[in-house]
N, C-alpha and C. Protein backbone atom coordinates (compact mmCIF):
# COMPACT_ATOMS: atom_id res chain seq x y z
N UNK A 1 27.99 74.22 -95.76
CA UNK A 1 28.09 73.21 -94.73
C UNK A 1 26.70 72.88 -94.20
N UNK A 2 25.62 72.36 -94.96
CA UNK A 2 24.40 72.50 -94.51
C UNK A 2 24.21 70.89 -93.43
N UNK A 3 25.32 70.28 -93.61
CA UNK A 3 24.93 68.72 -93.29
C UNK A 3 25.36 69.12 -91.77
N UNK A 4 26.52 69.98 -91.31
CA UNK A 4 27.10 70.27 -90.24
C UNK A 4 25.94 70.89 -89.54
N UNK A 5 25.59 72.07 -90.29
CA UNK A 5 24.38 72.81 -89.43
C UNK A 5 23.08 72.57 -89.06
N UNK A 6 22.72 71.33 -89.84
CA UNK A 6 21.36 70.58 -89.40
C UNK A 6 21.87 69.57 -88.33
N UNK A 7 23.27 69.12 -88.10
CA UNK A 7 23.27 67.94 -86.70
C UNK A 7 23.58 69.27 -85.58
N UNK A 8 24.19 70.74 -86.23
CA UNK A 8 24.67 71.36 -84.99
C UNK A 8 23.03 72.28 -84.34
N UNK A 9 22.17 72.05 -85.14
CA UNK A 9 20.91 72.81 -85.59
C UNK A 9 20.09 71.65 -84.31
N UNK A 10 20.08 70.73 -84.29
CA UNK A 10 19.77 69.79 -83.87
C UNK A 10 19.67 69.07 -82.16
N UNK A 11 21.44 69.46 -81.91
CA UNK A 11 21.75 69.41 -80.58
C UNK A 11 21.74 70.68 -80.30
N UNK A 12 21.62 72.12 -80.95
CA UNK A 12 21.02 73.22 -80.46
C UNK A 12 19.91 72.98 -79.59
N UNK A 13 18.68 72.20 -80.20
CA UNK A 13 17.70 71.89 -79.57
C UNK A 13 17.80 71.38 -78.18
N UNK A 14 18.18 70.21 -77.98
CA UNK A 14 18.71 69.46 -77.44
C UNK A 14 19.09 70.26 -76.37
N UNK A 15 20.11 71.42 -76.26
CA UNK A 15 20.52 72.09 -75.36
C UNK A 15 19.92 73.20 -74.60
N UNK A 16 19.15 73.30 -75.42
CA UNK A 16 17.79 74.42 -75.05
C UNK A 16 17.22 73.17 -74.23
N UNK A 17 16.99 72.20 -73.96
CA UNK A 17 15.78 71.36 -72.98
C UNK A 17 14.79 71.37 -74.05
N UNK A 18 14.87 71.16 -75.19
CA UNK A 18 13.70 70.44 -76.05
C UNK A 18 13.16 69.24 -75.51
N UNK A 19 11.45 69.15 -75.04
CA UNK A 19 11.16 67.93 -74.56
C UNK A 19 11.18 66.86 -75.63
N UNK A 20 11.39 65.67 -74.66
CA UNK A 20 12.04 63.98 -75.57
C UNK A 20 14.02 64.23 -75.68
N UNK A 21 14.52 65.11 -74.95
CA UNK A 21 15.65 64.85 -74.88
C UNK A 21 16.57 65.15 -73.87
N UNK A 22 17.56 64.41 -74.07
CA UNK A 22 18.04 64.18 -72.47
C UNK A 22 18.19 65.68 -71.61
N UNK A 23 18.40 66.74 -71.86
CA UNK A 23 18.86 67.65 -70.97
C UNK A 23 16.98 67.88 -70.57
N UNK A 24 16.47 68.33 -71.14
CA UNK A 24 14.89 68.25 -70.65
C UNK A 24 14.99 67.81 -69.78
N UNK A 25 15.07 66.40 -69.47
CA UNK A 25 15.16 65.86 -67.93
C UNK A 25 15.58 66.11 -67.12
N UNK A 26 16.54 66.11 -66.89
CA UNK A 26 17.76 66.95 -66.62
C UNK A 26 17.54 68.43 -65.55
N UNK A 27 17.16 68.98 -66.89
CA UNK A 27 16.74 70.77 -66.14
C UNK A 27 15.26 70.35 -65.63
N UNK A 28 14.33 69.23 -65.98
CA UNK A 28 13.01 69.48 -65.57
C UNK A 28 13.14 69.18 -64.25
N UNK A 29 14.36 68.27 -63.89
CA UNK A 29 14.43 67.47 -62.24
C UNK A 29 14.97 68.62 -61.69
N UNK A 30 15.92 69.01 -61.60
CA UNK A 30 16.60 70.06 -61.47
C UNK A 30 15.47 71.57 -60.51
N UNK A 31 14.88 71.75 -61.87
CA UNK A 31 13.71 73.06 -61.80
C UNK A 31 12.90 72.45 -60.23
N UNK A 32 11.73 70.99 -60.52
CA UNK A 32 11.08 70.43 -59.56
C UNK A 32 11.80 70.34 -58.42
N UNK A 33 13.01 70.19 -57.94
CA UNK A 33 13.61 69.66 -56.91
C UNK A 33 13.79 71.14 -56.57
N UNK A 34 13.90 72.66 -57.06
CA UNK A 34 14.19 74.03 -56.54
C UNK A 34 13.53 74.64 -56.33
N UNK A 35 12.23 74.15 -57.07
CA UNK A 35 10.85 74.76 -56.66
C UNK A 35 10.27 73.95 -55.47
N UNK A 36 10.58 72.93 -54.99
CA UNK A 36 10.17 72.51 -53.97
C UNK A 36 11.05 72.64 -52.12
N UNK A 37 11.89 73.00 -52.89
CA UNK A 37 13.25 74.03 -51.96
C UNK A 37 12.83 75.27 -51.28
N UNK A 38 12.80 76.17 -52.62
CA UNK A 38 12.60 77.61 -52.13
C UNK A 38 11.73 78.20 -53.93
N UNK A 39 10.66 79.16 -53.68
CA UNK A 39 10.38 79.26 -54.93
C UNK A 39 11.52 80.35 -55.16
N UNK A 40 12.08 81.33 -54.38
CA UNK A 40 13.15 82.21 -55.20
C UNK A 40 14.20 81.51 -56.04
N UNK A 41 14.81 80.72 -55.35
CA UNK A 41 15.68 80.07 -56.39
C UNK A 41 14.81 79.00 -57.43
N UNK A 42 13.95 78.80 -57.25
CA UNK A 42 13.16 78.21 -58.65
C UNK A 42 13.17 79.34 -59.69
N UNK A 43 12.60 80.26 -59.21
CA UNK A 43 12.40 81.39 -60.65
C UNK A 43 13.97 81.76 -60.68
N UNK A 44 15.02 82.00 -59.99
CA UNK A 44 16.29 82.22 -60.11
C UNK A 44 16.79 81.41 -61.56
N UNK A 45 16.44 80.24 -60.96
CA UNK A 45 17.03 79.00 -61.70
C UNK A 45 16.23 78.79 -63.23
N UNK A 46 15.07 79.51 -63.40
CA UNK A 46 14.18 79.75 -64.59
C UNK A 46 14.81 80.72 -65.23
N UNK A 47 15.12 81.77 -64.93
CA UNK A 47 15.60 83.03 -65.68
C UNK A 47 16.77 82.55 -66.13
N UNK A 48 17.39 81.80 -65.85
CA UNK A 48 19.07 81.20 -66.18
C UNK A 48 18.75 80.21 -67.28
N UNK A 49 17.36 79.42 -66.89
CA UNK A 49 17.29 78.54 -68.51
C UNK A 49 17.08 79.44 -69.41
N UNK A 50 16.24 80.32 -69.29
CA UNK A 50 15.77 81.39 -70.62
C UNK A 50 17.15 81.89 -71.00
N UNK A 51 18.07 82.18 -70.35
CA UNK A 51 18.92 83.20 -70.73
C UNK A 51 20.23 82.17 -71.55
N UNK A 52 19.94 81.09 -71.43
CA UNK A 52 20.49 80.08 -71.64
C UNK A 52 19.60 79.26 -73.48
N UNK A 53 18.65 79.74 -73.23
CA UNK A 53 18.04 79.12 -74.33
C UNK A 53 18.16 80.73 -75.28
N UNK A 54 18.57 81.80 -75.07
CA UNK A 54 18.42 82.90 -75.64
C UNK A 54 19.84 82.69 -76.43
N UNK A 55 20.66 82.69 -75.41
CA UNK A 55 22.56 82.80 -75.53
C UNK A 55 22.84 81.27 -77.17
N UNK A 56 21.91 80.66 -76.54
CA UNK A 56 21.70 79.10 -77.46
C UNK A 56 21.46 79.22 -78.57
N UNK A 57 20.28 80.22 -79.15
CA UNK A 57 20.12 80.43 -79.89
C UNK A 57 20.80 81.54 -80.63
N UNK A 58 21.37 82.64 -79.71
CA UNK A 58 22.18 83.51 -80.89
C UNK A 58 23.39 82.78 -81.14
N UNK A 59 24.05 82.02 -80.76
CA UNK A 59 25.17 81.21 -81.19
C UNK A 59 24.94 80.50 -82.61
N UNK A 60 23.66 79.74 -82.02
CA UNK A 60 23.30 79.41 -83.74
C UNK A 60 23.17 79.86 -84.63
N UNK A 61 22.80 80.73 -84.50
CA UNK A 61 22.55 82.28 -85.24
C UNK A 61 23.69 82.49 -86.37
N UNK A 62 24.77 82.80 -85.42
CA UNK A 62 26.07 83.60 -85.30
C UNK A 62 26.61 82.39 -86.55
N UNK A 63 27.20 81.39 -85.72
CA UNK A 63 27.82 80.07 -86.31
C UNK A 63 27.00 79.93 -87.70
N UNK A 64 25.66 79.03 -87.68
CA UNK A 64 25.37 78.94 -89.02
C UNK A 64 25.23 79.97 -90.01
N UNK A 65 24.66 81.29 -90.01
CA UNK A 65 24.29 82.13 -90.56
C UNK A 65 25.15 83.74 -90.92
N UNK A 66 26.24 83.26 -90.10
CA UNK A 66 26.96 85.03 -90.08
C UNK A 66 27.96 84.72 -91.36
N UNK A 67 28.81 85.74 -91.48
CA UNK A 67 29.18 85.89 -92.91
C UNK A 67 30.81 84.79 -92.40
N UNK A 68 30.69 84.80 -93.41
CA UNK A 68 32.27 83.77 -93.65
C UNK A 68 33.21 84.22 -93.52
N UNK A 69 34.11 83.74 -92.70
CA UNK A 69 35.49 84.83 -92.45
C UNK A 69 36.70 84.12 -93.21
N UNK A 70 37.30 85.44 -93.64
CA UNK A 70 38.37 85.31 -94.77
C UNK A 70 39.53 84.54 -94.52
N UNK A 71 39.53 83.65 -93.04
CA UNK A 71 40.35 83.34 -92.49
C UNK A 71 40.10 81.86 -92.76
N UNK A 72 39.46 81.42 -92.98
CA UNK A 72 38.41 79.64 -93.33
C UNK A 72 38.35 79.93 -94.77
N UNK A 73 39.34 79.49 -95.61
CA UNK A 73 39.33 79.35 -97.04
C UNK A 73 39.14 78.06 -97.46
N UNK A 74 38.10 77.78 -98.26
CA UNK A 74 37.60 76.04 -98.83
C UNK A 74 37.37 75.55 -97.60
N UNK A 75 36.65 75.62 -96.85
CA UNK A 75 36.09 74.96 -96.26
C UNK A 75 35.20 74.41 -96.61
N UNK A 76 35.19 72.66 -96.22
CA UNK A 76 34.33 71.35 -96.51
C UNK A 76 33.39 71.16 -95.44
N UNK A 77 32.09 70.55 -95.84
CA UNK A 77 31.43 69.85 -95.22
C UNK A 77 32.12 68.71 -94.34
N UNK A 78 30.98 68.21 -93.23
CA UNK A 78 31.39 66.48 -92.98
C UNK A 78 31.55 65.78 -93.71
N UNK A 79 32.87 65.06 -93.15
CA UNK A 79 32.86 63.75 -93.92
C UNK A 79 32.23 62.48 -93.22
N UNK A 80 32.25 61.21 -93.82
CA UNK A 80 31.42 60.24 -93.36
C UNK A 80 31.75 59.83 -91.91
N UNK A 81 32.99 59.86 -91.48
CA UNK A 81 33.15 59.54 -90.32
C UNK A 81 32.46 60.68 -89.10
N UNK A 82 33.00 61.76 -89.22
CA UNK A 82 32.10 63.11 -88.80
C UNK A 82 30.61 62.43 -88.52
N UNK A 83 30.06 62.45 -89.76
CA UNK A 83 28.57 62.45 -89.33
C UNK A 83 28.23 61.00 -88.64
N UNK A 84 28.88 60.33 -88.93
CA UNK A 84 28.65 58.95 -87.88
C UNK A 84 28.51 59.24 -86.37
N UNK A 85 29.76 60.16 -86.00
CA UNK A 85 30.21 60.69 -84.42
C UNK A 85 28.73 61.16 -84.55
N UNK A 86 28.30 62.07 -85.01
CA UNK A 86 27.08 63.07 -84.61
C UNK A 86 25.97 62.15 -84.56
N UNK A 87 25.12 61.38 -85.36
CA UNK A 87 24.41 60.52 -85.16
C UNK A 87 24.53 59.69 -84.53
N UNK A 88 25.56 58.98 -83.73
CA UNK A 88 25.85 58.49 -82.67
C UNK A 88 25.28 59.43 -81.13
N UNK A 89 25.69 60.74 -81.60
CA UNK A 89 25.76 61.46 -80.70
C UNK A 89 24.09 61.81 -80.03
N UNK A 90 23.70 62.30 -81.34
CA UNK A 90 22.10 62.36 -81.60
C UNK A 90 21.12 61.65 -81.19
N UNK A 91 21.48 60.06 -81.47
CA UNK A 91 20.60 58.81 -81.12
C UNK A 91 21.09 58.61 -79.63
N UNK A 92 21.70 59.15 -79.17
CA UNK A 92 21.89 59.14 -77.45
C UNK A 92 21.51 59.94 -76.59
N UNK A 93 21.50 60.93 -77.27
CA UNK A 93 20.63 62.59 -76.20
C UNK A 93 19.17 62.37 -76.44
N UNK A 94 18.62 61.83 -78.01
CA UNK A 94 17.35 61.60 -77.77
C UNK A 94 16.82 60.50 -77.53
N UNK A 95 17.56 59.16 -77.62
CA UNK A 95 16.82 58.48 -76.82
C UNK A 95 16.76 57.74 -75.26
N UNK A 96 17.96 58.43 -74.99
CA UNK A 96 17.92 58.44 -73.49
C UNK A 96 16.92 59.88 -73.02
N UNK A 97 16.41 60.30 -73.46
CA UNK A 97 15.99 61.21 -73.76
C UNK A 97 14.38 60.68 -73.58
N UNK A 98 13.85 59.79 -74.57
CA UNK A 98 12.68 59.68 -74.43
C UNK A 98 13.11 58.50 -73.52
N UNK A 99 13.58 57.25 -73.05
CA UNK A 99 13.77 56.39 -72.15
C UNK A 99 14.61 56.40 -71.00
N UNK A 100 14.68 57.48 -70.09
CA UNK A 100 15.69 57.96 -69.31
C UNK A 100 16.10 57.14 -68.20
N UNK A 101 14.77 56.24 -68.10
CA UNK A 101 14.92 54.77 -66.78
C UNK A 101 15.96 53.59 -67.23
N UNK A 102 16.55 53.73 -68.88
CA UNK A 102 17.66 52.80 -68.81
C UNK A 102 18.60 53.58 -68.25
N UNK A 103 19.11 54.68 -68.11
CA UNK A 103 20.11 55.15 -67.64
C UNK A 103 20.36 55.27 -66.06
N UNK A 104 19.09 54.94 -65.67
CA UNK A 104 18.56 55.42 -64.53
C UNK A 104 19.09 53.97 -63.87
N UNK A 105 18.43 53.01 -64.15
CA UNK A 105 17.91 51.90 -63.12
C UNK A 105 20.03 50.89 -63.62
N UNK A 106 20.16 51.68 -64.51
CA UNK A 106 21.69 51.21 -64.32
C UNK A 106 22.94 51.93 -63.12
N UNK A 107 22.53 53.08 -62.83
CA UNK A 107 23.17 54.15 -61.85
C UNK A 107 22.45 53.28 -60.60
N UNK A 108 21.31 52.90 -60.32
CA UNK A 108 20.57 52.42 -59.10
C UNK A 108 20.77 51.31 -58.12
């Protein structure tokens, strides 16, 4: 299933706060607005992304890479419609992502 695990490989990123995509923003406003609060809950709120980008990554881990269970027999890749949803999905986290003021100045 390599086509599955490079779009799920992908919004992995994405969910970690990879900068140029939407959650980046997101947690970066988030972080600025708690550090300007109180710094305890800034670093509070830091240790929770790490532990969050840790948890993120052993999932991926787990999912793409762990052994195949005897319970998922013939299992297929995406099909075309599948990967449409995901690249749909993709071209929206990152480019609201790098242009976050269309989303913005439409909420405004």
């Amino acid at each position: 299933m390599p086509v599955f695990s490079f779009f799920f490989f992908l919004l992995t990123l994405a969910n970690l706060g990879l900068p140029l995509s939407l959650n980046f923003i997101g947690e970066f406003l988030c972080l600025m607005g708690l550090f300007q609060y109180s710094w305890y809950f800034g670093l509070c709120s830091c240790l929770s992304v790490v532990l969050s980008a840790v948890y993120s990554l052993y999932l991926y881990n787990r999912v793409a890479f762990g052994a195949q269970s005897k319970y998922l027999v013939g299992g297929r890749d995406l099909n075309r419609r599948e990967a449409y949803v995901f690249v749909v999905l993709l071209c929206l986290v990152y480019l609201l992502g790098i242009c976050p003021n269309v989303l913005g100045n439409c909420l405004l």
